[in-house]
C-alpha atoms as a PDB file:
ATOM      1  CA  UNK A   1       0.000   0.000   0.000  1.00  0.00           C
ATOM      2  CA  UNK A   2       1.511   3.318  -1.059  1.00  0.00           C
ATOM      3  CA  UNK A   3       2.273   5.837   1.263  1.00  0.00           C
ATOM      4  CA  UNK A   4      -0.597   8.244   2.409  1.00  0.00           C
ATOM      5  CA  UNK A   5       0.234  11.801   1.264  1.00  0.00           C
ATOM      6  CA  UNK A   6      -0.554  15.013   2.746  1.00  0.00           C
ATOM      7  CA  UNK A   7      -0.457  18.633   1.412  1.00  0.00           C
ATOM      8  CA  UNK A   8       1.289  21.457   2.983  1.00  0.00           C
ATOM      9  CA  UNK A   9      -0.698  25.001   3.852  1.00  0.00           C
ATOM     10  CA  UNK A  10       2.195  26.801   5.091  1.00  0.00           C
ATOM     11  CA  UNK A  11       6.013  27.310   4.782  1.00  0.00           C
ATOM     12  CA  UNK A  12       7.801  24.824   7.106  1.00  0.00           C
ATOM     13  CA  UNK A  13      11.599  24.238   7.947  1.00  0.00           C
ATOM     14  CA  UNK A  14      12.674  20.691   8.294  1.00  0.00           C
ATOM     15  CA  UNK A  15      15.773  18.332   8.777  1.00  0.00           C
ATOM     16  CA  UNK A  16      16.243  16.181   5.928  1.00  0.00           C
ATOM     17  CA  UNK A  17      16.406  12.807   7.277  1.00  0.00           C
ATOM     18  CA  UNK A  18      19.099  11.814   4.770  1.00  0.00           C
ATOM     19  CA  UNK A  19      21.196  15.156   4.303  1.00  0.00           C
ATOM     20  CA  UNK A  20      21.030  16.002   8.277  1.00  0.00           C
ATOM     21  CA  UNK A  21      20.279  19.728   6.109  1.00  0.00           C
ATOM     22  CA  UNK A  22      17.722  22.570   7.509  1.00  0.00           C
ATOM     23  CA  UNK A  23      15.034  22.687   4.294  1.00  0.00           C
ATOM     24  CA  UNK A  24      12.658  24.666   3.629  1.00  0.00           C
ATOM     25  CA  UNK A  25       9.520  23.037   2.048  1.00  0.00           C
ATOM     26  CA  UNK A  26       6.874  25.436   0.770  1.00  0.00           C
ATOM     27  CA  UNK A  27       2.797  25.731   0.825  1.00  0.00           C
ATOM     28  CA  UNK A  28       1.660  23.267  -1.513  1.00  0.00           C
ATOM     29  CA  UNK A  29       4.191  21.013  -1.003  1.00  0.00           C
ATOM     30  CA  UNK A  30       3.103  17.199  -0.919  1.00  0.00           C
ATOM     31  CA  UNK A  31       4.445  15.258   1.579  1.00  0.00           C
ATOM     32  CA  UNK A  32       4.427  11.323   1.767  1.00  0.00           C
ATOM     33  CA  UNK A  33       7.817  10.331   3.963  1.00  0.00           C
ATOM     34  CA  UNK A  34       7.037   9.786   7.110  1.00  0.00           C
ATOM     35  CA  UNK A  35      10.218  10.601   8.528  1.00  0.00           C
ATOM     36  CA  UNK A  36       9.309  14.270   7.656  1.00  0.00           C
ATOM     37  CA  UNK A  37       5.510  14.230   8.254  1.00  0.00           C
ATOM     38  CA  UNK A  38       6.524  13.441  11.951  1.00  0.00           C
ATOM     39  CA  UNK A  39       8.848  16.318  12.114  1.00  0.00           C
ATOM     40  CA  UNK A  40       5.940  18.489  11.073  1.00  0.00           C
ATOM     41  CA  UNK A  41       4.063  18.975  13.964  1.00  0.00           C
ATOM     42  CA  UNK A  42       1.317  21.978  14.230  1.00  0.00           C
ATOM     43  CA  UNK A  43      -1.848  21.017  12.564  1.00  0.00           C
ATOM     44  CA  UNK A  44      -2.356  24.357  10.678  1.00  0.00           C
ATOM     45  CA  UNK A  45       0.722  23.423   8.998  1.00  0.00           C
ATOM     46  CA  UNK A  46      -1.720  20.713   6.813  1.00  0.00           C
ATOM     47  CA  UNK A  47      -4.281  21.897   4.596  1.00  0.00           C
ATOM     48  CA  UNK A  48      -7.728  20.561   5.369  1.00  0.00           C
ATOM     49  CA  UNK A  49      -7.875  16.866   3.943  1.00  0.00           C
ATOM     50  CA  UNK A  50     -10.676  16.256   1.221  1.00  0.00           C
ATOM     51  CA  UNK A  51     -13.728  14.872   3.320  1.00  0.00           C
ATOM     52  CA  UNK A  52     -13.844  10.647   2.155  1.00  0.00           C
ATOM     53  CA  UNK A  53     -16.501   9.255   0.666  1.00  0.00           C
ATOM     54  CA  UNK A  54     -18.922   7.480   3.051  1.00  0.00           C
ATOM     55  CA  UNK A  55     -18.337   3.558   3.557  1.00  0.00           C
ATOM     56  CA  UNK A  56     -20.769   1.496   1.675  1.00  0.00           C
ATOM     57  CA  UNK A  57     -22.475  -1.209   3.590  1.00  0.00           C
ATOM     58  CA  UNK A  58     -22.714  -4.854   2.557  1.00  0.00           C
ATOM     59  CA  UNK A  59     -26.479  -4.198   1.706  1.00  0.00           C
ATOM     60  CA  UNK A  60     -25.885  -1.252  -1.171  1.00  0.00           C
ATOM     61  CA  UNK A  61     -22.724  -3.430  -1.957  1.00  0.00           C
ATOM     62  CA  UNK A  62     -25.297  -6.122  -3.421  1.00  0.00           C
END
């Protein structure tokens, strides 16, 4: 299963995992390592996630 991904709202600095380097990573920015989601702390940092679709049920399934 591929990596979930998650958009940036704001400017954030970050350490590179690999580099050990201060980066700056701007608005828009998608993010999918985990290593630098977890550095990325305060939720306004995220734009809002599109809303999922509701679960079907095994009844509308059939």
């Amino acid at each position: 299963m591929p990596a979930a991904s998650r958009t940036l709202a704001t400017a954030v600095f970050i350490t590179d995992p690999k580099t050990q380097e201060t980066v700056l990573l701007q608005p828009g920015t998608e993010i999918t390592d985990p290593a630098i989601a977890d550095q990325i702390t305060h939720p306004d940092a995220w734009a809002p996630e599109a809303p999922r679709p509701p679960r079907r049920t095994k009844a509308e399934a059939s």
